[in-house]
N, C-alpha and C. Protein backbone atom coordinates (compact mmCIF):
# COMPACT_ATOMS: atom_id res chain seq x y z
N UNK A 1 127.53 77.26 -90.90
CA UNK A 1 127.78 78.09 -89.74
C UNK A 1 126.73 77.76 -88.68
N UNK A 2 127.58 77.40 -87.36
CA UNK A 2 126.26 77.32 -86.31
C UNK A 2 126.17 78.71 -85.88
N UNK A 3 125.05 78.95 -85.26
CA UNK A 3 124.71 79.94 -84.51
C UNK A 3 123.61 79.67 -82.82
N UNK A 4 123.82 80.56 -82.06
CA UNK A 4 123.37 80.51 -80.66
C UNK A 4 122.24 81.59 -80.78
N UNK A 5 121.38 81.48 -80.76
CA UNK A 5 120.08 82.08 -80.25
C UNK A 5 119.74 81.78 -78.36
N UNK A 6 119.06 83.81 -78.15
CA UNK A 6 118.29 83.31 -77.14
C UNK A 6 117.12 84.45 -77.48
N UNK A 7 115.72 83.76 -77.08
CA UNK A 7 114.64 84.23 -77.62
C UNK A 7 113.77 84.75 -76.60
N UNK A 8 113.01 85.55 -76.81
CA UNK A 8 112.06 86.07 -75.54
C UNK A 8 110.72 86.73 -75.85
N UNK A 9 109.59 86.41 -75.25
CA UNK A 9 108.35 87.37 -76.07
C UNK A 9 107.62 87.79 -74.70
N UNK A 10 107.37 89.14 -74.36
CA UNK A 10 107.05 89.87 -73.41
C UNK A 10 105.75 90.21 -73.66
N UNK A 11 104.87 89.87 -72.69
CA UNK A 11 103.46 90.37 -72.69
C UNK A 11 102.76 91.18 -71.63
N UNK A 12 102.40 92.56 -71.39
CA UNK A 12 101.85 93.28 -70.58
C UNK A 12 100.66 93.39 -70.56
N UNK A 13 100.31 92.07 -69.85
CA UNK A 13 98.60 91.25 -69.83
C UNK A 13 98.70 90.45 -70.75
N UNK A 14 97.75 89.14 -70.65
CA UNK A 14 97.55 88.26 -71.37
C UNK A 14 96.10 87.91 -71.30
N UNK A 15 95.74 88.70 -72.94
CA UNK A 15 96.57 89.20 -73.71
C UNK A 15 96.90 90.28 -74.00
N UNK A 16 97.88 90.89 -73.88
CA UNK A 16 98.33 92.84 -73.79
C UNK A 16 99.37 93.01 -74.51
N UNK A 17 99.89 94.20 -74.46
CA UNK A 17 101.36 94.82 -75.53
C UNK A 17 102.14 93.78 -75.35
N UNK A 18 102.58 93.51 -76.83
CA UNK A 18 103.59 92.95 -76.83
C UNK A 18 104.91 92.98 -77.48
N UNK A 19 105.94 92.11 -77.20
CA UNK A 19 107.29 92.70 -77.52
C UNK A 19 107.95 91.19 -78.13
N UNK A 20 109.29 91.17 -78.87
CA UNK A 20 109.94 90.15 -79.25
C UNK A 20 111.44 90.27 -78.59
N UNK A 21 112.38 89.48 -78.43
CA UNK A 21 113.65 90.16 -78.32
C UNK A 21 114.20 88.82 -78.97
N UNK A 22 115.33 88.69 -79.61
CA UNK A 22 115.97 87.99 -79.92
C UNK A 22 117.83 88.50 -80.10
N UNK A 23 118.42 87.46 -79.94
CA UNK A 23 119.48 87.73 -79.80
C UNK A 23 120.61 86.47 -80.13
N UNK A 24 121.26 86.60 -81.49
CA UNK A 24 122.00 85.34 -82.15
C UNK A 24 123.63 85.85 -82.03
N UNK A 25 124.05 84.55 -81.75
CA UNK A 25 125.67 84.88 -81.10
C UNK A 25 126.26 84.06 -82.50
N UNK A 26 127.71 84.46 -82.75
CA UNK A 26 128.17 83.31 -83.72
C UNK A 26 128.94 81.91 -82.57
N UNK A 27 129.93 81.60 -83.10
CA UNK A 27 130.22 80.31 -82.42
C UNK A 27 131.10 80.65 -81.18
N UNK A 28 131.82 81.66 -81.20
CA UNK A 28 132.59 82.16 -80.30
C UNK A 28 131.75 82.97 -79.35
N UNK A 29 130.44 83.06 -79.17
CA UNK A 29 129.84 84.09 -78.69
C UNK A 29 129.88 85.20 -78.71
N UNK A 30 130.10 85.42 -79.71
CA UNK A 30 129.92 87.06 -79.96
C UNK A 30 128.36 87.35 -80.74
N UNK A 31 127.57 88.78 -80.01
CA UNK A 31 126.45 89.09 -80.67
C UNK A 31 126.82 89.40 -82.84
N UNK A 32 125.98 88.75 -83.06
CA UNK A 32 125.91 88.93 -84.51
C UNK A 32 124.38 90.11 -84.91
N UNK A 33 123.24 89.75 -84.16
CA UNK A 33 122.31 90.29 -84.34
C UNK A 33 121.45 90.79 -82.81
N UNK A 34 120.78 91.81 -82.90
CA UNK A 34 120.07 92.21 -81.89
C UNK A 34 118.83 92.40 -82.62
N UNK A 35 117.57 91.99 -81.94
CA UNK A 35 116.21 92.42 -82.71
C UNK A 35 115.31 92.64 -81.47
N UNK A 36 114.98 93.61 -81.27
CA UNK A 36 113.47 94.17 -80.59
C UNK A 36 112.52 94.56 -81.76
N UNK A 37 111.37 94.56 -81.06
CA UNK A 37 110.06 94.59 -81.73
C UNK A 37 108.50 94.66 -81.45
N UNK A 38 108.13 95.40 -81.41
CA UNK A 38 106.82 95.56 -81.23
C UNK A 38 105.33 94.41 -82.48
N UNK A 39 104.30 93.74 -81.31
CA UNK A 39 103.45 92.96 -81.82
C UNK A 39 102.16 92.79 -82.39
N UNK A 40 102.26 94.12 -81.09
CA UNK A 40 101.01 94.75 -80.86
C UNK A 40 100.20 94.00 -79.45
N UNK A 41 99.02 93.69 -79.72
CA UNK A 41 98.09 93.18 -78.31
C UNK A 41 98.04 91.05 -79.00
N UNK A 42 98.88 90.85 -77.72
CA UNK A 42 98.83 89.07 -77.96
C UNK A 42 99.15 88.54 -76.52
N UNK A 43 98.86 87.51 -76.88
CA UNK A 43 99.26 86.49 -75.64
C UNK A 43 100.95 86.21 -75.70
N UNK A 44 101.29 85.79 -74.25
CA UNK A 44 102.66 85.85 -73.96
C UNK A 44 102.95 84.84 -74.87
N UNK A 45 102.42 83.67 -75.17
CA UNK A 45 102.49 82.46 -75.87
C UNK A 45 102.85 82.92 -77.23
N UNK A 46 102.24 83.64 -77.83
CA UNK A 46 102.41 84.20 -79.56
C UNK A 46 103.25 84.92 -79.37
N UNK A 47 103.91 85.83 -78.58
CA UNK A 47 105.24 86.56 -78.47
C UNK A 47 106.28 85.78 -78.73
N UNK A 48 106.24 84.29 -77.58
CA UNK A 48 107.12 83.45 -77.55
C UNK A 48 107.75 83.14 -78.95
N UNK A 49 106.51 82.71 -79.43
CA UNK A 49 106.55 81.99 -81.15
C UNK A 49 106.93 83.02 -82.10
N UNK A 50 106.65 84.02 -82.20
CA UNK A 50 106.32 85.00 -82.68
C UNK A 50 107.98 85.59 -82.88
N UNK A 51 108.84 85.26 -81.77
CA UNK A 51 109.94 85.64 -81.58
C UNK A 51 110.77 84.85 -82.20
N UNK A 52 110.06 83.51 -81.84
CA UNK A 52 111.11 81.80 -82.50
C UNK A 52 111.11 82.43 -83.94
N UNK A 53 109.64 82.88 -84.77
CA UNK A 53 109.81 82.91 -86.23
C UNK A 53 110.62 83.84 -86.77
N UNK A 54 110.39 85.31 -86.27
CA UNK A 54 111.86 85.83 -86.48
C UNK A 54 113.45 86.00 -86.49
N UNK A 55 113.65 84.89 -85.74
CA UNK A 55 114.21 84.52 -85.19
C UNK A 55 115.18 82.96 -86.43
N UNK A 56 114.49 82.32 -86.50
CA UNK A 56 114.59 81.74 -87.37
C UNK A 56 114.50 82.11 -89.03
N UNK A 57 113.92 83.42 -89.35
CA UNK A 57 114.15 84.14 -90.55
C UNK A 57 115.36 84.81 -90.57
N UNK A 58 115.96 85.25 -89.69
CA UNK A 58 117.15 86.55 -89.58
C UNK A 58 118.44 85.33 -89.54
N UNK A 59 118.43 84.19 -88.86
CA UNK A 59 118.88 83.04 -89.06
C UNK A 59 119.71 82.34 -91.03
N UNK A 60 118.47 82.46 -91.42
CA UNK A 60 118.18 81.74 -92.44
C UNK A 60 118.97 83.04 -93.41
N UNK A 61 118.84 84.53 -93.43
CA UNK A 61 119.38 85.63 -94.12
C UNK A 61 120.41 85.46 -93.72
N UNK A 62 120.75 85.07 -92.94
CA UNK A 62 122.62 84.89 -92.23
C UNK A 62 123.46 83.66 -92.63
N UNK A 63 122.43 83.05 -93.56
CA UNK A 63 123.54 81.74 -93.70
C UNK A 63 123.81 80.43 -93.00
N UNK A 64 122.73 80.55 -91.40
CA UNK A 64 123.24 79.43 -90.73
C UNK A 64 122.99 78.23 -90.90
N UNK A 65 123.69 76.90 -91.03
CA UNK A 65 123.15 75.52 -90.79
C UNK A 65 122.58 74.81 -89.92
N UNK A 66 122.70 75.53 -88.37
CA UNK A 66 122.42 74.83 -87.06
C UNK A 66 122.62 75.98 -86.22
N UNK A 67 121.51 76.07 -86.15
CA UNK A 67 120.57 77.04 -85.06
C UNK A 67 120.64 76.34 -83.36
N UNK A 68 121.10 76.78 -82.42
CA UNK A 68 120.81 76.74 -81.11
C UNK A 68 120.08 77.47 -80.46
N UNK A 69 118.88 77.45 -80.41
CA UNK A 69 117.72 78.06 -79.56
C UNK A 69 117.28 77.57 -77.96
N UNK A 70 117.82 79.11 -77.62
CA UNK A 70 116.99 79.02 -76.10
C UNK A 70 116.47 79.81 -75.55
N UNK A 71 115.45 79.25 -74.97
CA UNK A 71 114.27 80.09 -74.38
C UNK A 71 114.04 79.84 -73.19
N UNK A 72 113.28 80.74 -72.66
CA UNK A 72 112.94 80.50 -71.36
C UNK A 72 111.04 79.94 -70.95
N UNK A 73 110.79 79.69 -72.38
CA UNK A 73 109.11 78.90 -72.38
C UNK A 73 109.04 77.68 -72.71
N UNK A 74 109.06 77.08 -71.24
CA UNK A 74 108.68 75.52 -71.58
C UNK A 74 108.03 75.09 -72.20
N UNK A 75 106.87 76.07 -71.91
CA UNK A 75 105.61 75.37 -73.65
C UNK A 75 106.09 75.56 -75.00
N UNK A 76 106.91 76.72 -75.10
CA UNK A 76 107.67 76.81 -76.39
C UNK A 76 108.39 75.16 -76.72
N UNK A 77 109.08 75.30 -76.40
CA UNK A 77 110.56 74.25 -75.92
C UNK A 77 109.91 72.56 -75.87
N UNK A 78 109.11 72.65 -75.66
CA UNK A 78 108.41 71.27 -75.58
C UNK A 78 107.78 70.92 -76.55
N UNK A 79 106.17 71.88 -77.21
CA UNK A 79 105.70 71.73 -78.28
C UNK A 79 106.44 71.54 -79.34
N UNK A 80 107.91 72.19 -79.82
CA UNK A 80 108.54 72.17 -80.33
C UNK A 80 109.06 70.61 -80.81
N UNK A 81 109.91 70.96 -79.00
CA UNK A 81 110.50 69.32 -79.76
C UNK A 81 109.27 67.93 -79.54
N UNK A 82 108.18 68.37 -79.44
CA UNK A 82 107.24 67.28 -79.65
C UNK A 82 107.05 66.68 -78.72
N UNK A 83 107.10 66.91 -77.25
CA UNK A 83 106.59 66.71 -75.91
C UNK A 83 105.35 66.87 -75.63
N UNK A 84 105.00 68.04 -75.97
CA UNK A 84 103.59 68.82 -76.04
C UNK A 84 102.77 68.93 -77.23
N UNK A 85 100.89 68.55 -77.40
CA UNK A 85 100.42 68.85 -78.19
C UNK A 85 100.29 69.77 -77.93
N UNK A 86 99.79 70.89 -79.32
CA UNK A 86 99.75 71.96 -79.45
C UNK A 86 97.46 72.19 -79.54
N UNK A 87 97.31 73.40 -78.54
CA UNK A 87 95.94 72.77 -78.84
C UNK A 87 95.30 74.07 -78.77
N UNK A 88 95.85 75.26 -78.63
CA UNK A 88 95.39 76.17 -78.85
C UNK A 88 95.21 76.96 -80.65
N UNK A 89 94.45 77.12 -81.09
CA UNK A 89 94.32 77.48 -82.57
C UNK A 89 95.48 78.73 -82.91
N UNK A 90 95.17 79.34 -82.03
CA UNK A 90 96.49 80.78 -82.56
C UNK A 90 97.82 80.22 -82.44
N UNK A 91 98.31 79.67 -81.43
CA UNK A 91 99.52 78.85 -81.43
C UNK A 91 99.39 77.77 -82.54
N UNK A 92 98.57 77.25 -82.86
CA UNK A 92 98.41 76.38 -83.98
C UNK A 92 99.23 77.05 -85.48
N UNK A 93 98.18 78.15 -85.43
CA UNK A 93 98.81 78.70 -86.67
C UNK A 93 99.99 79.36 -86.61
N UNK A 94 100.71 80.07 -85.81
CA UNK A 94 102.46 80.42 -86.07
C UNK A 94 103.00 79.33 -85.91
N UNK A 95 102.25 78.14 -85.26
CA UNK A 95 103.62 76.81 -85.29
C UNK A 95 103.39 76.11 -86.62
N UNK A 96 102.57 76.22 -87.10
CA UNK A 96 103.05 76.18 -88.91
C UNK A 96 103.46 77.15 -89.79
N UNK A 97 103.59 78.42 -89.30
CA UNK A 97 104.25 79.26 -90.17
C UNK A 97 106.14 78.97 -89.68
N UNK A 98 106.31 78.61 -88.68
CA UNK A 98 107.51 78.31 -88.39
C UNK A 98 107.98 77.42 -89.30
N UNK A 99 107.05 75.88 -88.87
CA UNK A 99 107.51 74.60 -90.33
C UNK A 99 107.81 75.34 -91.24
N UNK A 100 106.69 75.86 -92.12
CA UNK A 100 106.76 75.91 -93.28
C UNK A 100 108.34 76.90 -93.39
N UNK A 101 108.70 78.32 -92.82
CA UNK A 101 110.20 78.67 -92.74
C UNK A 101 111.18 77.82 -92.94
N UNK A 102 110.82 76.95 -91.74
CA UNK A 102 112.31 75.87 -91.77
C UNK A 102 112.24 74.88 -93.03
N UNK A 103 110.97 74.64 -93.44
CA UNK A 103 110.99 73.22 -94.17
C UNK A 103 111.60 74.13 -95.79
N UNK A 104 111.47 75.67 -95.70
CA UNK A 104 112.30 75.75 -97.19
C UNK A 104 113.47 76.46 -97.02
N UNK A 105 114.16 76.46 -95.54
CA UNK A 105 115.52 76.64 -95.25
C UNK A 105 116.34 75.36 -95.16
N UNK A 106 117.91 75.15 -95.47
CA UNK A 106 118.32 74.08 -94.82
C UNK A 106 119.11 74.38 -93.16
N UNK A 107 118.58 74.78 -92.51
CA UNK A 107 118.78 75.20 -91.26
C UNK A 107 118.23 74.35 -90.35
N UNK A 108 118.99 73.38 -89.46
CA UNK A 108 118.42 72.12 -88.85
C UNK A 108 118.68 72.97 -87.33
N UNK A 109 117.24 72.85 -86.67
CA UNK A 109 117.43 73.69 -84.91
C UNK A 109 117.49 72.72 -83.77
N UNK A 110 117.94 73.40 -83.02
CA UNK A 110 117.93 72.67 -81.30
C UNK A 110 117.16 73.92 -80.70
N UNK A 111 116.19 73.13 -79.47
CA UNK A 111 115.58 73.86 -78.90
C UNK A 111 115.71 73.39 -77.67
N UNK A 112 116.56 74.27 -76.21
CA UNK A 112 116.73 74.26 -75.26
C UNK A 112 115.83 74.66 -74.20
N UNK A 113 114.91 74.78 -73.09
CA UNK A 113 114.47 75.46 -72.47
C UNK A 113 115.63 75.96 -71.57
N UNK A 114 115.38 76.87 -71.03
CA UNK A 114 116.37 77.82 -69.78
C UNK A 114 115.85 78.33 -69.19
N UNK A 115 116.35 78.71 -67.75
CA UNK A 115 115.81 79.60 -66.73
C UNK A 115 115.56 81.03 -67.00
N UNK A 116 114.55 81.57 -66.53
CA UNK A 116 114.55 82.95 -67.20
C UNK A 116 115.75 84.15 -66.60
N UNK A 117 116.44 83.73 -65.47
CA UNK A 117 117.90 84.40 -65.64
C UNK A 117 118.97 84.27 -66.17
N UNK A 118 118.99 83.25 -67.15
CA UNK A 118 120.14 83.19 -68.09
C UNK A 118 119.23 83.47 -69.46
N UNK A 119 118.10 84.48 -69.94
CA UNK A 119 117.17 85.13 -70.57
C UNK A 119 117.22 85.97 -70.44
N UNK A 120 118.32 87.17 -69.74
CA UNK A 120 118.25 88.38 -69.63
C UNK A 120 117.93 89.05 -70.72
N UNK A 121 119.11 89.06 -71.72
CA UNK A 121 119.17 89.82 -72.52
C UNK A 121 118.12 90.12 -73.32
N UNK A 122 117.54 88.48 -73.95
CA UNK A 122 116.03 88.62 -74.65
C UNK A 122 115.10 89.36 -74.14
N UNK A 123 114.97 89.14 -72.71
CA UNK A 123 113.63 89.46 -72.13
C UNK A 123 114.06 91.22 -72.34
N UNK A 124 114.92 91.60 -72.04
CA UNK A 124 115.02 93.35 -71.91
C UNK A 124 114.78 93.60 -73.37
N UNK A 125 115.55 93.10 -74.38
CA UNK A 125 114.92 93.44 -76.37
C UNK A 125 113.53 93.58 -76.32
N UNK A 126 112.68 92.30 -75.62
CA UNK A 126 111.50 91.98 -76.14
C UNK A 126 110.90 93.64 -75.23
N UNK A 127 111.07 93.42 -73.95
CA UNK A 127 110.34 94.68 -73.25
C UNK A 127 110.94 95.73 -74.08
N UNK A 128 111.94 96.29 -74.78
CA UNK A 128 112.25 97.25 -75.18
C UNK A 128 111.75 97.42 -76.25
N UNK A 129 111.17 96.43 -77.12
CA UNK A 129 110.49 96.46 -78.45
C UNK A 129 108.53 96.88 -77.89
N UNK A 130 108.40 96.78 -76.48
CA UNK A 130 106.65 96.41 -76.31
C UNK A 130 106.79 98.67 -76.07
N UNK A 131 108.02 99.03 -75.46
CA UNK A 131 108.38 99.88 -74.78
C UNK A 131 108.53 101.00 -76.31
N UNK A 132 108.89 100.37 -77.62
CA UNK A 132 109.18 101.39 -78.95
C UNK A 132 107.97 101.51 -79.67
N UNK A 133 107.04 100.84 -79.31
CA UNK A 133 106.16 100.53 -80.26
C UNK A 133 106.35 100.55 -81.23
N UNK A 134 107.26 100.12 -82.25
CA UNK A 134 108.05 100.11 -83.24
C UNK A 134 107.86 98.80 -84.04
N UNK A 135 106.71 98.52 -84.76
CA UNK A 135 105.84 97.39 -85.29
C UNK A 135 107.06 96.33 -86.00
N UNK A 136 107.44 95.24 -85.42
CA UNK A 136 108.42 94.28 -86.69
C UNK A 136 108.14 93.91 -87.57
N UNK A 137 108.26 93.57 -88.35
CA UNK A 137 108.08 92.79 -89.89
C UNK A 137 108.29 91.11 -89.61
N UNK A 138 106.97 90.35 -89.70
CA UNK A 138 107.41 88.97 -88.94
C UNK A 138 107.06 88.17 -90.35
């Protein structure tokens, strides 16, 4: 099963409250999952990621083979597909907790960047998760 992801991580200051939003469509576009979430105090950058990893777990509980991810963080989107070194230590470490997810799922991803107005939806989850304070399970 493919699936459509769009991902979003909201930060009020950097580094300040933070939020996740994610949002996976099946193939026809229809929502399958909605996730807001609270992070606590991080950089917009670890929201970003922070969002990819859940994101990619709720994925993996669903069965999918091919993940379509898009975001609206070029540094996401790049480091990813290996454009960008990664050189900050905290981003260091969730971008190996991601590997290690995928490397014991068989779930093969695409990672798109996008404008942050075709990011609506994420970005309002993620603010609505910074807005519940309602801690996620990542």
């Amino acid at each position: 099963m493919t699936l459509s992801a769009f991902i979003d991580g909201a930060s009020r200051g950097n580094p300040g409250e933070s939020g996740i939003g994610v949002l996976l469509q099946d193939e026809n576009g229809k929502n399958i999952a909605l996730i807001s979430g609270y992070i606590g105090k991080a950089t917009n950058n670890i929201a970003e990621y922070t969002a990819l990893l859940v994101c990619i777990k709720k994925a993996s509980q669903l069965k999918c083979s091919k993940l379509l991810i898009h975001s609206d963080s070029e540094l996401l989107a790049r480091q990813m597909n290996g454009q960008y070194k990664i050189k900050n230590n905290g981003i260091k470490k969730i971008h190996q907790q991601v590997m290690h997810v995928l490397s014991k799922s068989s779930i093969s991803i695409e990672i798109e960047h996008i404008g942050r107005e075709y990011n609506s939806d994420a970005d309002s989850l993620a603010n609505a998760g910074i807005d519940s304070k309602r801690r996620i399970k990542v």
